[in-house]
PDB file of N, CA and C in Angstrom:
ATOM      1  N   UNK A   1       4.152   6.151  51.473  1.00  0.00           N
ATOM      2  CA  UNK A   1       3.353   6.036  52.686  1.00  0.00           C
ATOM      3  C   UNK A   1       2.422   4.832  52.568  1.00  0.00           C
ATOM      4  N   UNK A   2       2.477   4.236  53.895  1.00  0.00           N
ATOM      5  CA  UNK A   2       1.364   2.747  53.344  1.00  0.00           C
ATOM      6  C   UNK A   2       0.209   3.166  54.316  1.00  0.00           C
ATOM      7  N   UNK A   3      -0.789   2.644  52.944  1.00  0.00           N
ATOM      8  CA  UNK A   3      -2.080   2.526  52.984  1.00  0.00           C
ATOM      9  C   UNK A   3      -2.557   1.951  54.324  1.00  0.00           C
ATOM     10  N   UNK A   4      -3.768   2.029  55.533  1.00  0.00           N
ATOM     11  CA  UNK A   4      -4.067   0.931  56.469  1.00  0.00           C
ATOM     12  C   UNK A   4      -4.939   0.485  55.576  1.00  0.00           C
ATOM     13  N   UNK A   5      -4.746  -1.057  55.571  1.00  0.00           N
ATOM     14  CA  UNK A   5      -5.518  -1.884  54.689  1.00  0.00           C
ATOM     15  C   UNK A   5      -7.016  -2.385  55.742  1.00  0.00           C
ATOM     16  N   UNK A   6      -7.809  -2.929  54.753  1.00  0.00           N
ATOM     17  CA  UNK A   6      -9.168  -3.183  55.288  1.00  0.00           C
ATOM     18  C   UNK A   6      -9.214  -4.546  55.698  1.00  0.00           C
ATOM     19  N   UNK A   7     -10.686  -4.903  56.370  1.00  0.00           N
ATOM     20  CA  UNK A   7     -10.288  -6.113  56.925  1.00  0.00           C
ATOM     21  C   UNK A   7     -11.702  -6.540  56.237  1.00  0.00           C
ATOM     22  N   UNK A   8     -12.206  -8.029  55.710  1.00  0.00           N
ATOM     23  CA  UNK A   8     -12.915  -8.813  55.197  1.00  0.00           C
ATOM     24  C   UNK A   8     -12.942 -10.083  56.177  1.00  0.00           C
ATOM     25  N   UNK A   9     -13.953 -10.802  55.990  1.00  0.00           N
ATOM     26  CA  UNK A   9     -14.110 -12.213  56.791  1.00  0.00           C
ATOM     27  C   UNK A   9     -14.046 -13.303  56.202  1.00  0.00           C
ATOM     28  N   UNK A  10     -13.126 -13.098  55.316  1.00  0.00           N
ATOM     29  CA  UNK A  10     -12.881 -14.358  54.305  1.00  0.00           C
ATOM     30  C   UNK A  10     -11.912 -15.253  55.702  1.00  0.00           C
ATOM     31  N   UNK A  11     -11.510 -16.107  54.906  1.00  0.00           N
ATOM     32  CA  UNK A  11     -11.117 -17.502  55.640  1.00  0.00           C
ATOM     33  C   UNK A  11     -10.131 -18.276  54.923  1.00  0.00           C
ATOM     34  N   UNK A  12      -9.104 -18.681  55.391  1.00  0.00           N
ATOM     35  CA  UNK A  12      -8.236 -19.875  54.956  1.00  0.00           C
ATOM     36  C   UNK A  12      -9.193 -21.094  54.889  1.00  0.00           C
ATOM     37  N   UNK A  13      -8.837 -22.031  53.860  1.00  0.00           N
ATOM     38  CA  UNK A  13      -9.773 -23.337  53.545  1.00  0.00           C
ATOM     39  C   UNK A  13      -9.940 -23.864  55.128  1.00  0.00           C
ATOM     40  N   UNK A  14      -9.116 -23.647  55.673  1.00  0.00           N
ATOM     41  CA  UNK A  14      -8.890 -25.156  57.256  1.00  0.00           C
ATOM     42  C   UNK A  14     -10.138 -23.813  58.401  1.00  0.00           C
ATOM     43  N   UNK A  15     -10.425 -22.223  57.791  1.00  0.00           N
ATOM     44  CA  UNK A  15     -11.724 -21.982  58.559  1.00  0.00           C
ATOM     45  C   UNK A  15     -10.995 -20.663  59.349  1.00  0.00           C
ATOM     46  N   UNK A  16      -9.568 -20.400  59.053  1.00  0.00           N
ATOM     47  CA  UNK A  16      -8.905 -19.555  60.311  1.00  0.00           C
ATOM     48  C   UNK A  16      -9.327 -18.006  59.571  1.00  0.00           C
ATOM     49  N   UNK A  17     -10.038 -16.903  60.311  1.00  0.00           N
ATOM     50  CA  UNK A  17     -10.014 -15.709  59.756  1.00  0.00           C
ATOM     51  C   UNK A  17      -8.369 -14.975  59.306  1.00  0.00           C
ATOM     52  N   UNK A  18      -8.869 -14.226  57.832  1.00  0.00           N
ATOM     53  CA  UNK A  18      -7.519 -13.686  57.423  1.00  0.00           C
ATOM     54  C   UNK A  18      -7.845 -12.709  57.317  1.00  0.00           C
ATOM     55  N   UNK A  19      -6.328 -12.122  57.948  1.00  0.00           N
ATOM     56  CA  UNK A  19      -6.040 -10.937  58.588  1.00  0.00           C
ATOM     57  C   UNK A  19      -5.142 -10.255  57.510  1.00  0.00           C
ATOM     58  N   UNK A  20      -5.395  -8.900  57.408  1.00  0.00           N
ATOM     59  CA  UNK A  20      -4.884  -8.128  56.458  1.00  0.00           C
ATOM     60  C   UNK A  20      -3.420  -7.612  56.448  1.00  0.00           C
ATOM     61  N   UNK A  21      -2.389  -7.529  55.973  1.00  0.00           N
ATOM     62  CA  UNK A  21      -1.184  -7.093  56.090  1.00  0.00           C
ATOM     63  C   UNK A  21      -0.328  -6.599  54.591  1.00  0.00           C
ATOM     64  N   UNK A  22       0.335  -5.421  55.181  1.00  0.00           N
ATOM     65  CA  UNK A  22       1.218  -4.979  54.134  1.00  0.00           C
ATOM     66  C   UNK A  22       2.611  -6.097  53.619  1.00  0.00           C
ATOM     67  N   UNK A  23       2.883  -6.488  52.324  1.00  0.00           N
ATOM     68  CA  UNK A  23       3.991  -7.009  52.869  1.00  0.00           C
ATOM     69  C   UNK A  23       5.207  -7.040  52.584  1.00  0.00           C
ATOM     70  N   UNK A  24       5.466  -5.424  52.630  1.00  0.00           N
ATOM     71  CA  UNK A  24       6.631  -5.367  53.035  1.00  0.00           C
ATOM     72  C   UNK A  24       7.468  -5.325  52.229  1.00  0.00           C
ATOM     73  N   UNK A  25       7.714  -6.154  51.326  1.00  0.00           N
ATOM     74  CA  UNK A  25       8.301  -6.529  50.361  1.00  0.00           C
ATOM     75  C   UNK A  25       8.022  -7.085  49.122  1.00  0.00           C
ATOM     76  N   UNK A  26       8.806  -7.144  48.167  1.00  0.00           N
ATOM     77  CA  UNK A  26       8.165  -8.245  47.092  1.00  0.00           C
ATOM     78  C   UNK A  26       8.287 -10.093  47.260  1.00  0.00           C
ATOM     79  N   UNK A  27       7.698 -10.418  46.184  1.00  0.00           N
ATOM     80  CA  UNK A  27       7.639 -12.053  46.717  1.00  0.00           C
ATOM     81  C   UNK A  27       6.808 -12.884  46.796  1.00  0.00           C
ATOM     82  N   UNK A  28       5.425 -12.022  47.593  1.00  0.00           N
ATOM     83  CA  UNK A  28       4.218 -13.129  48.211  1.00  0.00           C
ATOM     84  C   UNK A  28       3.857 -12.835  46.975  1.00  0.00           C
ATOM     85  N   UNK A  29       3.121 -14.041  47.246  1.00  0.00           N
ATOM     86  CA  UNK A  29       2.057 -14.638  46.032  1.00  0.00           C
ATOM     87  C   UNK A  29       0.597 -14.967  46.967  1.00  0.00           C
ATOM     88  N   UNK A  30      -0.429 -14.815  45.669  1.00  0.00           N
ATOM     89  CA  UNK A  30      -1.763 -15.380  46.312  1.00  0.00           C
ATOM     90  C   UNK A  30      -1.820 -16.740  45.664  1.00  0.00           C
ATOM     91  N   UNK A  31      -2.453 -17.556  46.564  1.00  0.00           N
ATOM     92  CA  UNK A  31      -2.664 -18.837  46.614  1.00  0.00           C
ATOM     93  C   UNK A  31      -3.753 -19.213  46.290  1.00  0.00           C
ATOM     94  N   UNK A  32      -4.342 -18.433  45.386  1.00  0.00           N
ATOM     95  CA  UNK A  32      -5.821 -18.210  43.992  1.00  0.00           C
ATOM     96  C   UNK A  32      -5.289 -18.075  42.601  1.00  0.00           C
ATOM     97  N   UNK A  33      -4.803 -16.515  42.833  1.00  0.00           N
ATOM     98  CA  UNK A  33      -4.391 -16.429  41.696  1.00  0.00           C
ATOM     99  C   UNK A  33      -2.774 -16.381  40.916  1.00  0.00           C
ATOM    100  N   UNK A  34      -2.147 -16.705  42.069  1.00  0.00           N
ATOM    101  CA  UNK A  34      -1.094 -17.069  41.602  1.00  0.00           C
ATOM    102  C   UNK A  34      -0.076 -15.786  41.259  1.00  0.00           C
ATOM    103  N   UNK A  35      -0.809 -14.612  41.747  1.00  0.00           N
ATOM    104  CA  UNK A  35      -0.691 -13.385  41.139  1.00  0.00           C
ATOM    105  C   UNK A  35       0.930 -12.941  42.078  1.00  0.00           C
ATOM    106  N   UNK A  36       2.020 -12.300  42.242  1.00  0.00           N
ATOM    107  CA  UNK A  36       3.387 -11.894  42.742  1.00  0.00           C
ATOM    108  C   UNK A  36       2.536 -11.037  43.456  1.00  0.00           C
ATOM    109  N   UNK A  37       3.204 -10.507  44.597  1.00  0.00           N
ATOM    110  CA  UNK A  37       2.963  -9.327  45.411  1.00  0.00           C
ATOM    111  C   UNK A  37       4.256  -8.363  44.806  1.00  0.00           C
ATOM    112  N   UNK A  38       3.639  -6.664  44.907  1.00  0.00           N
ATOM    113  CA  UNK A  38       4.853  -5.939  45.339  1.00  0.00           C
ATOM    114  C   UNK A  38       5.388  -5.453  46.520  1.00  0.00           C
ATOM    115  N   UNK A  39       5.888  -4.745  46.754  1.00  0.00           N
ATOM    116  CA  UNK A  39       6.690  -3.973  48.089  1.00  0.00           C
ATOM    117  C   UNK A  39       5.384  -3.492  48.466  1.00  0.00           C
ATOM    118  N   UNK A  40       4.880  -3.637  49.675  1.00  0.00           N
ATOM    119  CA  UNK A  40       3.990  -3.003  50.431  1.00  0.00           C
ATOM    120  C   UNK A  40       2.209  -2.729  49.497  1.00  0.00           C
ATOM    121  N   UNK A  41       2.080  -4.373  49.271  1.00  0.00           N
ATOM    122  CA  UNK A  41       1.120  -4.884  48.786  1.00  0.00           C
ATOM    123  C   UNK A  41       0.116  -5.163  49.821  1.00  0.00           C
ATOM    124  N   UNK A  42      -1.517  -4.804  49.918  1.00  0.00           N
ATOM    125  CA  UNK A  42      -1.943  -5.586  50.778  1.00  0.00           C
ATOM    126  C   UNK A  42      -2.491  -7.314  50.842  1.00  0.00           C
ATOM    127  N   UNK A  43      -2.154  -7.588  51.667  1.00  0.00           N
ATOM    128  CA  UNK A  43      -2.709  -9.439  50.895  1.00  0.00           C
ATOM    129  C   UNK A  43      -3.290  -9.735  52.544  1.00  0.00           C
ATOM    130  N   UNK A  44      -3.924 -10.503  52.337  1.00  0.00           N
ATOM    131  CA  UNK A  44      -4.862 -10.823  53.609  1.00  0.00           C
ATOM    132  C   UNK A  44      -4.355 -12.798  53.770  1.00  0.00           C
ATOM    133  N   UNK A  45      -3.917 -12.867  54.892  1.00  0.00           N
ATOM    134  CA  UNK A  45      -3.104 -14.311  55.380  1.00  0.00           C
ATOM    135  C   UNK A  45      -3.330 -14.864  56.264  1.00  0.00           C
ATOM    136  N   UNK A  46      -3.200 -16.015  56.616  1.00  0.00           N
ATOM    137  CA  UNK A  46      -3.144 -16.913  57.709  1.00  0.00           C
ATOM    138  C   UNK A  46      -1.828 -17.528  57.916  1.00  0.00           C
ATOM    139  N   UNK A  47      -1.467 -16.844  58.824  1.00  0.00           N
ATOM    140  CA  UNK A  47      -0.030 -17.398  59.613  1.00  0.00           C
ATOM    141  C   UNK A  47       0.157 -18.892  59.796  1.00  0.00           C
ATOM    142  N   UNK A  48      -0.923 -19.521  60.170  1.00  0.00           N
ATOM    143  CA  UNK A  48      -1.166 -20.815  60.629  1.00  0.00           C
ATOM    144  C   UNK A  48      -0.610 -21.719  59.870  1.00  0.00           C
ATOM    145  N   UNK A  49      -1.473 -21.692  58.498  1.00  0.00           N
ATOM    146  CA  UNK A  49      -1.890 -22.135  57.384  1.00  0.00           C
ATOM    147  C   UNK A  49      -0.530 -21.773  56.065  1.00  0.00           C
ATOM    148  N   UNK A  50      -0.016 -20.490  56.372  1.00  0.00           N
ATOM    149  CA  UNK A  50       0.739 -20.067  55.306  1.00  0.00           C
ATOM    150  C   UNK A  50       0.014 -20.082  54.410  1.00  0.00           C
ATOM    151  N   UNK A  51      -1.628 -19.369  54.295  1.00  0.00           N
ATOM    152  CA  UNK A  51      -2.236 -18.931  53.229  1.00  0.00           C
ATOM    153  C   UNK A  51      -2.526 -17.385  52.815  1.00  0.00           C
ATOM    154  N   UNK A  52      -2.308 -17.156  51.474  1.00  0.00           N
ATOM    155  CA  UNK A  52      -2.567 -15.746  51.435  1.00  0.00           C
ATOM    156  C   UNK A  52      -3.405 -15.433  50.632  1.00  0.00           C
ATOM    157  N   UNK A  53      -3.794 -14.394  50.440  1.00  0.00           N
ATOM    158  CA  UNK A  53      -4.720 -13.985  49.606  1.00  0.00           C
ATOM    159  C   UNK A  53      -4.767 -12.473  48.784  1.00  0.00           C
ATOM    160  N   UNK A  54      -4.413 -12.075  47.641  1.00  0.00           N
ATOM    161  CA  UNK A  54      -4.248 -10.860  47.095  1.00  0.00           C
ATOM    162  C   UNK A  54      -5.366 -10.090  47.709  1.00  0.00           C
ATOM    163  N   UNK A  55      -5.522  -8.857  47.072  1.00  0.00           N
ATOM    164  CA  UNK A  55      -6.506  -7.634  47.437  1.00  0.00           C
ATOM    165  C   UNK A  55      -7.561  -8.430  46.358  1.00  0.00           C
ATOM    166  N   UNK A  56      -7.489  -8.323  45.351  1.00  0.00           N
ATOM    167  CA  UNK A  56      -8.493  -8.827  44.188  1.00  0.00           C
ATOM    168  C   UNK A  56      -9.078 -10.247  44.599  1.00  0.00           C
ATOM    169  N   UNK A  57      -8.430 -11.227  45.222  1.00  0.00           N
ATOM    170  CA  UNK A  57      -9.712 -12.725  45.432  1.00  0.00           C
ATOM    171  C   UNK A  57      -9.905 -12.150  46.403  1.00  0.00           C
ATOM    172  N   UNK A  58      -9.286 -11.592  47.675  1.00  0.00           N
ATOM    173  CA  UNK A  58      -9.945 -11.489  49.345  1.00  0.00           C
ATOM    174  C   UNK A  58     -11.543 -10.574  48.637  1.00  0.00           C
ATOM    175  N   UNK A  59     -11.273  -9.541  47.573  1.00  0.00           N
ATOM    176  CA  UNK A  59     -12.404  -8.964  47.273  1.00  0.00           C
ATOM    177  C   UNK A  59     -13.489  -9.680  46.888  1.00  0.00           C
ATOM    178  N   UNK A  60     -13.436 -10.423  45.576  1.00  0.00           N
ATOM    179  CA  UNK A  60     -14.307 -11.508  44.840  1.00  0.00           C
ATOM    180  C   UNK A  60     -14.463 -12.406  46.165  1.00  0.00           C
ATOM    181  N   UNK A  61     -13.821 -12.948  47.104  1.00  0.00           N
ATOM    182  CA  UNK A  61     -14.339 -14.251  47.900  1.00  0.00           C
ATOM    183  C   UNK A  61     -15.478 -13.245  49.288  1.00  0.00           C
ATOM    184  N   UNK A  62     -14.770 -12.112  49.536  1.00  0.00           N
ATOM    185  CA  UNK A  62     -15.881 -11.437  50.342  1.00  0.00           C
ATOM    186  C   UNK A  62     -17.294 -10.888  49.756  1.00  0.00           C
ATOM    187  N   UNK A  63     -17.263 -10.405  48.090  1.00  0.00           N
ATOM    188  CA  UNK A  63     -18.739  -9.946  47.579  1.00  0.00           C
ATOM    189  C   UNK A  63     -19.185 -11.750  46.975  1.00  0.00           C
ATOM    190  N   UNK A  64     -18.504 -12.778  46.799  1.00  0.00           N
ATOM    191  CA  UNK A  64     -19.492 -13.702  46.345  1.00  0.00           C
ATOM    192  C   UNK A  64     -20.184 -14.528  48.199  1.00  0.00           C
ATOM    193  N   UNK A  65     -19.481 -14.033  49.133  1.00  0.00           N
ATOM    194  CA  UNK A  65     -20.123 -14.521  50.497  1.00  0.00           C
ATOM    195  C   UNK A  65     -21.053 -14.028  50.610  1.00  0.00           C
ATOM    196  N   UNK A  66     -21.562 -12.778  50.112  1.00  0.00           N
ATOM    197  CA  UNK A  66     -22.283 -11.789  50.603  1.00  0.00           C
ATOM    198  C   UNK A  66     -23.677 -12.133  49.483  1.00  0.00           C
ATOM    199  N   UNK A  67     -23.341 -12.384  48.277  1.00  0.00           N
ATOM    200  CA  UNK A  67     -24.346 -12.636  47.208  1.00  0.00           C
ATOM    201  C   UNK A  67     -24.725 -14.107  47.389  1.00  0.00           C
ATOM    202  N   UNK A  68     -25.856 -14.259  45.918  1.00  0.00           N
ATOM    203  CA  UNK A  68     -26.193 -15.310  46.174  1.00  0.00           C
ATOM    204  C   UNK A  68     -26.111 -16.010  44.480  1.00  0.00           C
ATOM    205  N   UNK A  69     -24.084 -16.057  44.470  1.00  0.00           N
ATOM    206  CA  UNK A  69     -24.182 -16.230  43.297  1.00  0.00           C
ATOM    207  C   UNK A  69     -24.583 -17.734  42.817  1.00  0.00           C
ATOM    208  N   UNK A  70     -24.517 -17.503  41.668  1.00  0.00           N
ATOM    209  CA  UNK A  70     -25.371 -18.978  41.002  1.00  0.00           C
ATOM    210  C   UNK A  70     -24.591 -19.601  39.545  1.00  0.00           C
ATOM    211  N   UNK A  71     -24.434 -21.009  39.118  1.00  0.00           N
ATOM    212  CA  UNK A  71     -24.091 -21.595  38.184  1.00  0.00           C
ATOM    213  C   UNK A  71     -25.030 -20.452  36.789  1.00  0.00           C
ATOM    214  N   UNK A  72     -24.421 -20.915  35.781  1.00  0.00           N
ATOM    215  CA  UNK A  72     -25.294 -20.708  34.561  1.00  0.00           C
ATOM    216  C   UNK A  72     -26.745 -21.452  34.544  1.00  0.00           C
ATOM    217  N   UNK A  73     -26.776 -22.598  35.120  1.00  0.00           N
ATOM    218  CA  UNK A  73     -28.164 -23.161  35.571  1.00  0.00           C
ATOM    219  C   UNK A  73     -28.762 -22.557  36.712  1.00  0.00           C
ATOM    220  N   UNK A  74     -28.093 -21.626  37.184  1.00  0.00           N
ATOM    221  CA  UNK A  74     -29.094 -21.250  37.993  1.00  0.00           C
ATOM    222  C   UNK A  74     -29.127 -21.682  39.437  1.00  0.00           C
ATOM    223  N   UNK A  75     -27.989 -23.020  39.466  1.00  0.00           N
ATOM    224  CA  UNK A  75     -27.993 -23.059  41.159  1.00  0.00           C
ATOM    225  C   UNK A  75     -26.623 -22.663  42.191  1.00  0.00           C
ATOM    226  N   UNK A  76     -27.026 -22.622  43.635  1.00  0.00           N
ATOM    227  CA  UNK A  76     -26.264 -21.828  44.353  1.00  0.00           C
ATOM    228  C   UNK A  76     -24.822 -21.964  44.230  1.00  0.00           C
ATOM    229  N   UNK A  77     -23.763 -21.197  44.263  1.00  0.00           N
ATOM    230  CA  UNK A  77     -22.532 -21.813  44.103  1.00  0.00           C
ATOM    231  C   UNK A  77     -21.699 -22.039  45.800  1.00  0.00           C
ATOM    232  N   UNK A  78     -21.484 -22.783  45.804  1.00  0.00           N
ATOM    233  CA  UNK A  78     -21.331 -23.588  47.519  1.00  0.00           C
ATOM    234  C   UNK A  78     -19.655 -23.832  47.048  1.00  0.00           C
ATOM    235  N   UNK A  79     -18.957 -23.271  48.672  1.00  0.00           N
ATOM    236  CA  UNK A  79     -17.786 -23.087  49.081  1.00  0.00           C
ATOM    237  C   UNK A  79     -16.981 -24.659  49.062  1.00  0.00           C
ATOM    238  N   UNK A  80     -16.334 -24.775  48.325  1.00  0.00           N
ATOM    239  CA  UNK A  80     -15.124 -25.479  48.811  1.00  0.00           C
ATOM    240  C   UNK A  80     -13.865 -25.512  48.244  1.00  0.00           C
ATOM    241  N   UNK A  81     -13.023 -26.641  48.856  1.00  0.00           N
ATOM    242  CA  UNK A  81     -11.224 -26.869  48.821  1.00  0.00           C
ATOM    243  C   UNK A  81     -11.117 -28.008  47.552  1.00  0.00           C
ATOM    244  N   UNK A  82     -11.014 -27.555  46.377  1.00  0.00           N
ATOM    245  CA  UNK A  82     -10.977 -29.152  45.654  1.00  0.00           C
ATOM    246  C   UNK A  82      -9.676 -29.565  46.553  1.00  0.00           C
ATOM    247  N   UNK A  83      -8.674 -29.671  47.126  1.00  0.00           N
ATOM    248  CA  UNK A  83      -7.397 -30.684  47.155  1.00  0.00           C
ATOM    249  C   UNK A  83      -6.749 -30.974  46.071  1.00  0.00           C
ATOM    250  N   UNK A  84      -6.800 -30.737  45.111  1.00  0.00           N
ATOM    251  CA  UNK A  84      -5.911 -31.538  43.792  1.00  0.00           C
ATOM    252  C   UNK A  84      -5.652 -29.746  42.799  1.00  0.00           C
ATOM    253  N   UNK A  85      -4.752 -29.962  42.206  1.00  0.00           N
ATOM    254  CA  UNK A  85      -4.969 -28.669  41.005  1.00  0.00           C
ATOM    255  C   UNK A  85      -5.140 -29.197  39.731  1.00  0.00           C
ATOM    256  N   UNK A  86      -5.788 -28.273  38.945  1.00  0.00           N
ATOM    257  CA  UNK A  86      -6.500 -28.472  37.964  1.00  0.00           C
ATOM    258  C   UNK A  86      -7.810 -27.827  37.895  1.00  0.00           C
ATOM    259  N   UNK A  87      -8.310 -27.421  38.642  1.00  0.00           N
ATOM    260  CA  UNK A  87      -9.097 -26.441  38.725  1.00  0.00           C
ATOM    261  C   UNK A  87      -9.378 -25.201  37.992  1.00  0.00           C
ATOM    262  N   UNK A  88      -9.892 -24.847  37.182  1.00  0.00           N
ATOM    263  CA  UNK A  88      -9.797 -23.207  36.913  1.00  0.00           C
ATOM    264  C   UNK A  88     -11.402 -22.650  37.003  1.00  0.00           C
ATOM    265  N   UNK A  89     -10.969 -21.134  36.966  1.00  0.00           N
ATOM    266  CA  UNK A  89     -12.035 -20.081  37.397  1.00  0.00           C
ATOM    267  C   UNK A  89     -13.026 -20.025  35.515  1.00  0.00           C
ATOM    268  N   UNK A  90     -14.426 -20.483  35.915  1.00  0.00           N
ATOM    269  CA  UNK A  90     -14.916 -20.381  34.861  1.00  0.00           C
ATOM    270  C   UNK A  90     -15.377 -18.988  34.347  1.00  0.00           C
ATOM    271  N   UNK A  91     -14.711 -18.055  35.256  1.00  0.00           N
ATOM    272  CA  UNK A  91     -15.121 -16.449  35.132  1.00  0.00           C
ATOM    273  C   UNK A  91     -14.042 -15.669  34.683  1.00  0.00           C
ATOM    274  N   UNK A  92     -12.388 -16.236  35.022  1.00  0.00           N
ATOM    275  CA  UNK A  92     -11.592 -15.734  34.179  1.00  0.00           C
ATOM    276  C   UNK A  92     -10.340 -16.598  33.803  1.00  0.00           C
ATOM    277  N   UNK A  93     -10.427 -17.790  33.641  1.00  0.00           N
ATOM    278  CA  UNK A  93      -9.776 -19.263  32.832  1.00  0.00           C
ATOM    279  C   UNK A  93      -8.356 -19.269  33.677  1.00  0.00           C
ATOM    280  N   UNK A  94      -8.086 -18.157  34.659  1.00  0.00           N
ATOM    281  CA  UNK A  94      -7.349 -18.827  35.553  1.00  0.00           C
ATOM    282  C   UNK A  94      -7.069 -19.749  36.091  1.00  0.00           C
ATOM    283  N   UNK A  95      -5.926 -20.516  36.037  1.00  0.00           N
ATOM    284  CA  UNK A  95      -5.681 -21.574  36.965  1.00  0.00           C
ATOM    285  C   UNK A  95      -5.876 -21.687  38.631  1.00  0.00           C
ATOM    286  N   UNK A  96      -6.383 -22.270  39.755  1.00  0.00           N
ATOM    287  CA  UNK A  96      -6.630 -22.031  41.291  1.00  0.00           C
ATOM    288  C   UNK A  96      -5.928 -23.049  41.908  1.00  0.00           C
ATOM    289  N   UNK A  97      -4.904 -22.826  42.890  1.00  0.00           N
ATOM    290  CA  UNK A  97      -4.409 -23.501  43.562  1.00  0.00           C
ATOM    291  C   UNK A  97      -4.989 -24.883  44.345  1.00  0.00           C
ATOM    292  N   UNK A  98      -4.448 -25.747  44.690  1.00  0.00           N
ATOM    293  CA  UNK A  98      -4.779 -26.918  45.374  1.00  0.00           C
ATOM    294  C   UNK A  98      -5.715 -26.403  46.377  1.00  0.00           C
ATOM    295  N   UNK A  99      -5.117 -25.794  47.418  1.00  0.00           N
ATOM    296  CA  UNK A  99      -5.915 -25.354  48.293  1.00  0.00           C
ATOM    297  C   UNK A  99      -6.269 -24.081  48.435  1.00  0.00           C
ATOM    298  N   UNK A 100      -6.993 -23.726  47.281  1.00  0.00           N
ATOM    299  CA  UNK A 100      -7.846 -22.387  47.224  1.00  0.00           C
ATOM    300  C   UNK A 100      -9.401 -22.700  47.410  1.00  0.00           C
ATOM    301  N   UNK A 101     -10.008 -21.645  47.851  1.00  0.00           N
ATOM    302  CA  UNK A 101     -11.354 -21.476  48.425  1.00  0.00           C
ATOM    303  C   UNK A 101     -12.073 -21.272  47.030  1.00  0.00           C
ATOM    304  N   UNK A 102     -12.616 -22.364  46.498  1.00  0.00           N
ATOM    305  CA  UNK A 102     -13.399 -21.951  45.209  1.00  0.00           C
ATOM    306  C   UNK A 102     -15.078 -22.138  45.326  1.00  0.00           C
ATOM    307  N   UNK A 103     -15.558 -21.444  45.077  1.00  0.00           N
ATOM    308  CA  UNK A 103     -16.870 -21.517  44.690  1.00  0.00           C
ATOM    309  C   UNK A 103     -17.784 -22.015  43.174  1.00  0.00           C
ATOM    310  N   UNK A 104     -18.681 -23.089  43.646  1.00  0.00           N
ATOM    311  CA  UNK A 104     -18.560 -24.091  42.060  1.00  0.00           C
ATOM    312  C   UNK A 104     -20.231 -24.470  42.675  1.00  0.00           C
ATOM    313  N   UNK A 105     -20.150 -25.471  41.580  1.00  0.00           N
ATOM    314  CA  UNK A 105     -21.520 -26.195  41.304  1.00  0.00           C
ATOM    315  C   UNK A 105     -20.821 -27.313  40.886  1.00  0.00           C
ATOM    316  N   UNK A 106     -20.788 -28.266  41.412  1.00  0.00           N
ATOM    317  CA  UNK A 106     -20.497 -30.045  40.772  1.00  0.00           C
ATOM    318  C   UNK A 106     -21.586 -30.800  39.866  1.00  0.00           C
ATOM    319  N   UNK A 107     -22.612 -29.934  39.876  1.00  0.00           N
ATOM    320  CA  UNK A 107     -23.686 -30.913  39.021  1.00  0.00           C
ATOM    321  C   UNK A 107     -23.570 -29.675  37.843  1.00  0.00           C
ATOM    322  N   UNK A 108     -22.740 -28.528  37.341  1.00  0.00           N
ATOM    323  CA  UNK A 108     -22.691 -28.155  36.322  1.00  0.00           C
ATOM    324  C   UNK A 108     -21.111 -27.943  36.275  1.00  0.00           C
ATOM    325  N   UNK A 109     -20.217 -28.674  36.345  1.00  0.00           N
ATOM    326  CA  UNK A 109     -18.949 -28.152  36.998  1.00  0.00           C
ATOM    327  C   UNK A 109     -18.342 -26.921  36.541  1.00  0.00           C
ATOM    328  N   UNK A 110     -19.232 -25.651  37.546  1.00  0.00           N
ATOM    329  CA  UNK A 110     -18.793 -24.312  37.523  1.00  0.00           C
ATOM    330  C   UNK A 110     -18.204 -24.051  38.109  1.00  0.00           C
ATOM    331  N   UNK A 111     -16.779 -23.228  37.978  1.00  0.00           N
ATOM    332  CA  UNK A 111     -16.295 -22.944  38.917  1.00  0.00           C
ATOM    333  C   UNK A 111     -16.044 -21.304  38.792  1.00  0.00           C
ATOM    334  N   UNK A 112     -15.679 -20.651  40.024  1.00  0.00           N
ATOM    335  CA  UNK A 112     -15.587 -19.032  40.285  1.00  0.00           C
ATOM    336  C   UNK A 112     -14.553 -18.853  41.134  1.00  0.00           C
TER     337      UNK A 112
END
């Protein structure tokens, strides 16, 4: 039996709200963590964009919107798209897609 999944106000990088969906099948991937979907996984997407997002980043990108998280120095960590990969999460050494929604500090280069 599938779950009705929840809805968050996270965002594809280009700004489009993502919308929650089962999917169905195996296959999708999140475009954070790189993580496989299974059969009737929830992942939160933008049709537009062909961006998705697992249950686990749509979670982390909706409680760090909501907080006021901060570098190890102490300052705010502010939303953006690096464009390039090479990126990783300084919270769990994951690799983050080109166009994933990361939250960082450039004057301590933190990234989340």
């Amino acid at each position: 039996k599938l779950q009705q999944p929840t809805f968050t106000m996270t965002t594809c990088p280009t700004g489009h709200k993502l919308k929650s969906f089962n999917t169905g099948r195996a296959g999708f991937s999140c475009d954070v963590c790189h993580g496989k979907a299974s059969q009737y996984d929830t992942f939160f997407g933008c049709r537009d964009c062909n961006y998705d997002l697992c249950g686990n980043c749509n979670r982390r990108h909706d409680q760090l919107n909501k907080s006021s998280a901060k570098c190890k120095n102490g300052h705010k960590l502010k939303v953006f798209v690096p464009g390039r990969s090479g990126f990783g999460c300084d919270g769990c050494s994951k690799s983050m897609a080109a166009n994933a929604q990361i939250y960082g500090c450039r004057k301590c280069n933190y990234d989340l």
